[in-house]
N, C-alpha and C. Protein backbone atom coordinates (compact mmCIF):
# COMPACT_ATOMS: atom_id res chain seq x y z
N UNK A 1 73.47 13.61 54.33
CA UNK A 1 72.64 13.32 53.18
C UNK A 1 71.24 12.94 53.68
N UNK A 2 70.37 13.42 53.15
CA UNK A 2 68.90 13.53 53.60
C UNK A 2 68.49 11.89 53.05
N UNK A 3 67.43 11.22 53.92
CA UNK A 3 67.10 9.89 53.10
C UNK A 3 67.92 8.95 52.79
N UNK A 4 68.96 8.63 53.50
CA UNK A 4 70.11 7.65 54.21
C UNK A 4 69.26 6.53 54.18
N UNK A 5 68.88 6.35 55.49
CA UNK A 5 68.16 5.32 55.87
C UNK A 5 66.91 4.61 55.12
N UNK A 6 66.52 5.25 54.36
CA UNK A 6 64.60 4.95 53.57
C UNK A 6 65.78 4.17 52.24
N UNK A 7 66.55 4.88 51.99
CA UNK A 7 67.70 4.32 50.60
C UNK A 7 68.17 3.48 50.53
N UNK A 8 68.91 2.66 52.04
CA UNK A 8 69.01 1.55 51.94
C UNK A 8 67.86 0.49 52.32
N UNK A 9 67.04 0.68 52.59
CA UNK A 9 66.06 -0.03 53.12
C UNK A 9 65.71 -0.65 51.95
N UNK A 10 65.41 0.74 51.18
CA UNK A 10 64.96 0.24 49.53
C UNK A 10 65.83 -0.53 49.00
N UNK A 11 67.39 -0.38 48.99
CA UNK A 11 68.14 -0.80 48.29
C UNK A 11 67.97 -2.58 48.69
N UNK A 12 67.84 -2.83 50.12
CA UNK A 12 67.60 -3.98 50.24
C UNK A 12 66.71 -4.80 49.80
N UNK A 13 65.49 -4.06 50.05
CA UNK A 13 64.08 -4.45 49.17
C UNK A 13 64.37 -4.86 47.84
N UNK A 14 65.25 -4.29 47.20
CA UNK A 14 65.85 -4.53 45.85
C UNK A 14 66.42 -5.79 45.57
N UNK A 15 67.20 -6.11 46.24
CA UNK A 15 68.53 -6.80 46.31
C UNK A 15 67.60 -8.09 46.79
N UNK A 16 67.07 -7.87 47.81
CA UNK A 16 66.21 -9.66 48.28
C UNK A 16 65.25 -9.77 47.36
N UNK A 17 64.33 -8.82 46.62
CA UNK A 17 63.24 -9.55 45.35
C UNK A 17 64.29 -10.55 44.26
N UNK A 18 65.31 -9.27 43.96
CA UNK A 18 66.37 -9.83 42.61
C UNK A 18 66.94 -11.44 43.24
N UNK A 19 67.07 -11.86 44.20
CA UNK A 19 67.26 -13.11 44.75
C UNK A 19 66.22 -13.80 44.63
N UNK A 20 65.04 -13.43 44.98
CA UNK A 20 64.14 -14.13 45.11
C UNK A 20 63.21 -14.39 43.59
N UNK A 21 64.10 -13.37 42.49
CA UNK A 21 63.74 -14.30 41.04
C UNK A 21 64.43 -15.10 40.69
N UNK A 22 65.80 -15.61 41.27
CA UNK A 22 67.00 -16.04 40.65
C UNK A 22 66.47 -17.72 41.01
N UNK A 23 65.37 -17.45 41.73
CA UNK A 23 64.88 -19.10 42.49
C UNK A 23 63.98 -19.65 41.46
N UNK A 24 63.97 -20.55 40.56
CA UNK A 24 63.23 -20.75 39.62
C UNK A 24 62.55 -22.16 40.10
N UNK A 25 61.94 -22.06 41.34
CA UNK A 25 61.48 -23.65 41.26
C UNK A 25 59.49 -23.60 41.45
N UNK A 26 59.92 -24.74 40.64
CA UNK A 26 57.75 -25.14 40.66
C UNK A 26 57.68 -25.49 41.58
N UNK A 27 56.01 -25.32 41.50
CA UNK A 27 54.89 -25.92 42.51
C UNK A 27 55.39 -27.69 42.82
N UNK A 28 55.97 -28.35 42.06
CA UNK A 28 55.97 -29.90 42.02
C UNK A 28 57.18 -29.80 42.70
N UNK A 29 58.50 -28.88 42.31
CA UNK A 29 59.53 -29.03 42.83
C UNK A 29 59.85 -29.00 44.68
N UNK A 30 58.73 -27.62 44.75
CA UNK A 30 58.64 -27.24 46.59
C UNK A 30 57.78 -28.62 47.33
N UNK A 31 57.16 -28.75 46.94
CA UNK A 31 56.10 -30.39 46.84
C UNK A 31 56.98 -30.82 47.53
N UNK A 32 57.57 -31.55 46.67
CA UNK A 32 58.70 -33.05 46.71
C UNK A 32 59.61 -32.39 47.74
N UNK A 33 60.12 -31.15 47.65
CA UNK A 33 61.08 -31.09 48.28
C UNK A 33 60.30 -31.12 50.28
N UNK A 34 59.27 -30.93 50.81
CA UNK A 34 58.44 -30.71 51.48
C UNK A 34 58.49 -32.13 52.01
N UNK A 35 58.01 -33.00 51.37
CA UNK A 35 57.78 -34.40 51.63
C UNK A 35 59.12 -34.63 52.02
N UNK A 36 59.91 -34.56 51.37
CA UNK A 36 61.72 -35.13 51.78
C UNK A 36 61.77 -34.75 53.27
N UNK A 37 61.53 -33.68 53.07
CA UNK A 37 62.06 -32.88 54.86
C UNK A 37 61.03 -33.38 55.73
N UNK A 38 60.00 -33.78 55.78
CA UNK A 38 59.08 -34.55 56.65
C UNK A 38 58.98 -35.98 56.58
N UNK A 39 59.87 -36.38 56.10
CA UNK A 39 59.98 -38.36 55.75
C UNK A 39 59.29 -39.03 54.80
N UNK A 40 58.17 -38.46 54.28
CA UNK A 40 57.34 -38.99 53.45
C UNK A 40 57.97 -39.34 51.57
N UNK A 41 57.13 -40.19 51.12
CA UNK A 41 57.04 -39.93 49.21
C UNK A 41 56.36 -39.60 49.03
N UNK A 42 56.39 -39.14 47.94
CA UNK A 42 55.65 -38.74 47.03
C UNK A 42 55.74 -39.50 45.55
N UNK A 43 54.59 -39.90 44.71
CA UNK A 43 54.51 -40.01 43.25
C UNK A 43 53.43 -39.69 42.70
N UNK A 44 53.86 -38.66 41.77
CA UNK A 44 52.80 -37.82 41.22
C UNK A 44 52.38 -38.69 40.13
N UNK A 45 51.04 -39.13 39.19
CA UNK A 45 50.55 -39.42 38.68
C UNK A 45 51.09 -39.15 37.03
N UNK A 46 51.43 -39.95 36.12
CA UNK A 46 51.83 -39.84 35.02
C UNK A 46 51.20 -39.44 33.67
N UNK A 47 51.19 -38.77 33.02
CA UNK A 47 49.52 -38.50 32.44
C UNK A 47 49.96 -38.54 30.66
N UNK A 48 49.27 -39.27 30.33
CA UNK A 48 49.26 -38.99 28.33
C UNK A 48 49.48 -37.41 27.90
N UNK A 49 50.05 -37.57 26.88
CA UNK A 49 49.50 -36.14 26.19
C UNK A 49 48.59 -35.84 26.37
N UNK A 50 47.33 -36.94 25.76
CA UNK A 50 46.15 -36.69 25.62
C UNK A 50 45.34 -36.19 26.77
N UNK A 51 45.74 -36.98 27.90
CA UNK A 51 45.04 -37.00 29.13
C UNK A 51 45.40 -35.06 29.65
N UNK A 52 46.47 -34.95 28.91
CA UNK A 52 47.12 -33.45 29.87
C UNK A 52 46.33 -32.66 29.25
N UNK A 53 46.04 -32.74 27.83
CA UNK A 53 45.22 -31.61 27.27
C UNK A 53 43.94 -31.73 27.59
N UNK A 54 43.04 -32.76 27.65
CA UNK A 54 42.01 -32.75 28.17
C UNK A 54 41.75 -32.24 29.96
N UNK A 55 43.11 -32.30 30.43
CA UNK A 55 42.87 -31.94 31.94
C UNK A 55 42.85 -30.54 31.81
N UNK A 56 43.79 -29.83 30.60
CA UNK A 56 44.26 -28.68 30.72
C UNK A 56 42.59 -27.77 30.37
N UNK A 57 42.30 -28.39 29.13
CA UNK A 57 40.72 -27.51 28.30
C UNK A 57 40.13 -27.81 29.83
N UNK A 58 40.02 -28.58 30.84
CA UNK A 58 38.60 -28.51 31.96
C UNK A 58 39.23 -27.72 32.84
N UNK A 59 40.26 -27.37 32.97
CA UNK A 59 40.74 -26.57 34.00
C UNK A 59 40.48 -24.99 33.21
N UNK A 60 40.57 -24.73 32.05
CA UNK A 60 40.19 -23.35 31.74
C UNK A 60 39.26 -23.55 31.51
N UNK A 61 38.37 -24.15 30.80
CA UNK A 61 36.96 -24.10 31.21
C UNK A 61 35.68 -23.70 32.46
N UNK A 62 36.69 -24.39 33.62
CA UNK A 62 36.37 -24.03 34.80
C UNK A 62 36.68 -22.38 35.21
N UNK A 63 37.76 -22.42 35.03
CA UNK A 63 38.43 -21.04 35.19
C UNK A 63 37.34 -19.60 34.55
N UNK A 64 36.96 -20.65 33.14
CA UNK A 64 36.15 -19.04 32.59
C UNK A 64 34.75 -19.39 33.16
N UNK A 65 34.11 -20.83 33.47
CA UNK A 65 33.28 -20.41 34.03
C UNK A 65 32.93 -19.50 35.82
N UNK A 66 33.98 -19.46 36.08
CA UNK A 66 34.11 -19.01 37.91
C UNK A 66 34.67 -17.35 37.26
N UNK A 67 34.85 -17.06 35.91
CA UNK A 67 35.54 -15.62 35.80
C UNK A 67 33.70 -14.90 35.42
N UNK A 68 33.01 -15.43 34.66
CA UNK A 68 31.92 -15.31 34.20
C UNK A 68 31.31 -14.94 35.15
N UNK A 69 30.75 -16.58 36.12
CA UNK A 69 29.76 -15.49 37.19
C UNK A 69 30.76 -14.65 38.12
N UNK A 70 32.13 -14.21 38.66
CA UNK A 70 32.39 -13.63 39.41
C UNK A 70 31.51 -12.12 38.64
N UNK A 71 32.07 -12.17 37.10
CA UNK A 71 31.96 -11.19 36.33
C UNK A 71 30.77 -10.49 36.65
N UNK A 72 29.45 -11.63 36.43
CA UNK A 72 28.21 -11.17 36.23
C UNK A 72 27.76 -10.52 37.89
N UNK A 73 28.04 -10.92 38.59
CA UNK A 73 28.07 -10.87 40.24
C UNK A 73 28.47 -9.33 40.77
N UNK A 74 28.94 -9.04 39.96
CA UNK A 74 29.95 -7.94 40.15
C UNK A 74 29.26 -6.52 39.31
N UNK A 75 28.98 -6.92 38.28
CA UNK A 75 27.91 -6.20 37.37
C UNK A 75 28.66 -5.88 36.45
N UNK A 76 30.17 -6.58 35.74
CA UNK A 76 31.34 -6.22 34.65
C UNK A 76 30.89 -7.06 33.62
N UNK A 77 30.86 -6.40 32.79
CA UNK A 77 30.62 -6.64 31.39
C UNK A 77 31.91 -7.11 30.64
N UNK A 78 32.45 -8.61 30.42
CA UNK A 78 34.15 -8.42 30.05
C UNK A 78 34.12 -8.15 28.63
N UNK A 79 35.41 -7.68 28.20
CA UNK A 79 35.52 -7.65 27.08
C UNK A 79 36.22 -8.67 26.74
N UNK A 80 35.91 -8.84 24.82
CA UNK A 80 36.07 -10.17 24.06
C UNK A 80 37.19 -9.53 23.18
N UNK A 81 38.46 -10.29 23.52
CA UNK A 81 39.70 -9.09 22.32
C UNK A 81 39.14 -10.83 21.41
N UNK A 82 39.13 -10.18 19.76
CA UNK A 82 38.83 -10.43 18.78
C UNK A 82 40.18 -11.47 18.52
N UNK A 83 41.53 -10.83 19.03
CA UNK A 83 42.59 -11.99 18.78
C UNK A 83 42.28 -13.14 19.81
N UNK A 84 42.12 -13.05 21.02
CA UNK A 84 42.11 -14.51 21.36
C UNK A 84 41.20 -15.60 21.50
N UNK A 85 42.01 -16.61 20.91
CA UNK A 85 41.42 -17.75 20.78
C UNK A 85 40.38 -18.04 21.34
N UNK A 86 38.87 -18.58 20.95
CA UNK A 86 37.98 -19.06 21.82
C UNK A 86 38.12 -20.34 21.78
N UNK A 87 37.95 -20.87 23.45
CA UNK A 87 37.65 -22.71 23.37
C UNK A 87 36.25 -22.92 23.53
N UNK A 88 36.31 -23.63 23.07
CA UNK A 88 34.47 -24.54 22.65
C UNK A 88 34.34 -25.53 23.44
N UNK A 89 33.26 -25.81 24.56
CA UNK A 89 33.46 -27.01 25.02
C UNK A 89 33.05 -27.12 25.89
């Protein structure tokens, strides 16, 4: 059979991504777990509602301002889809 070898290769390629979605852990989870295995603690900072949404609007804020000038830098004109939401601020 022609392509034996390239077939399983793939098939493996397959088989280790599909494992490697079955791993569902966060950024906070690999963290902590990091610190454990090197002796250290960790305590992450506790935050209000309030405080999370206000962290959250400056973090996209930031985000569209660094997408903007990459944009303008670049010479791309972005487009504005009419459904999403604009933040003000």
């Amino acid at each position: 059979m022609a392509g034996g070898g390239s077939m399983q290769s793939m098939n493996t390629v397959i088989k280790n991504n599909r494992n490697l979605l079955k791993k569902n852990r966060t950024f906070l989870k690999n963290k902590k777990d990091l610190f454990k295995e090197s002796g250290g603690e960790v305590e992450f900072k506790k935050l209000s509602k309030v405080e999370l949404e206000v962290l959250k609007l400056k973090i996209r804020k930031k985000i569209r301002k660094e997408s903007i000038k990459n944009n303008i830098s670049l010479g791309v004109i972005p487009h504005r889809n009419p459904k999403t939401p604009q933040y003000v601020g």
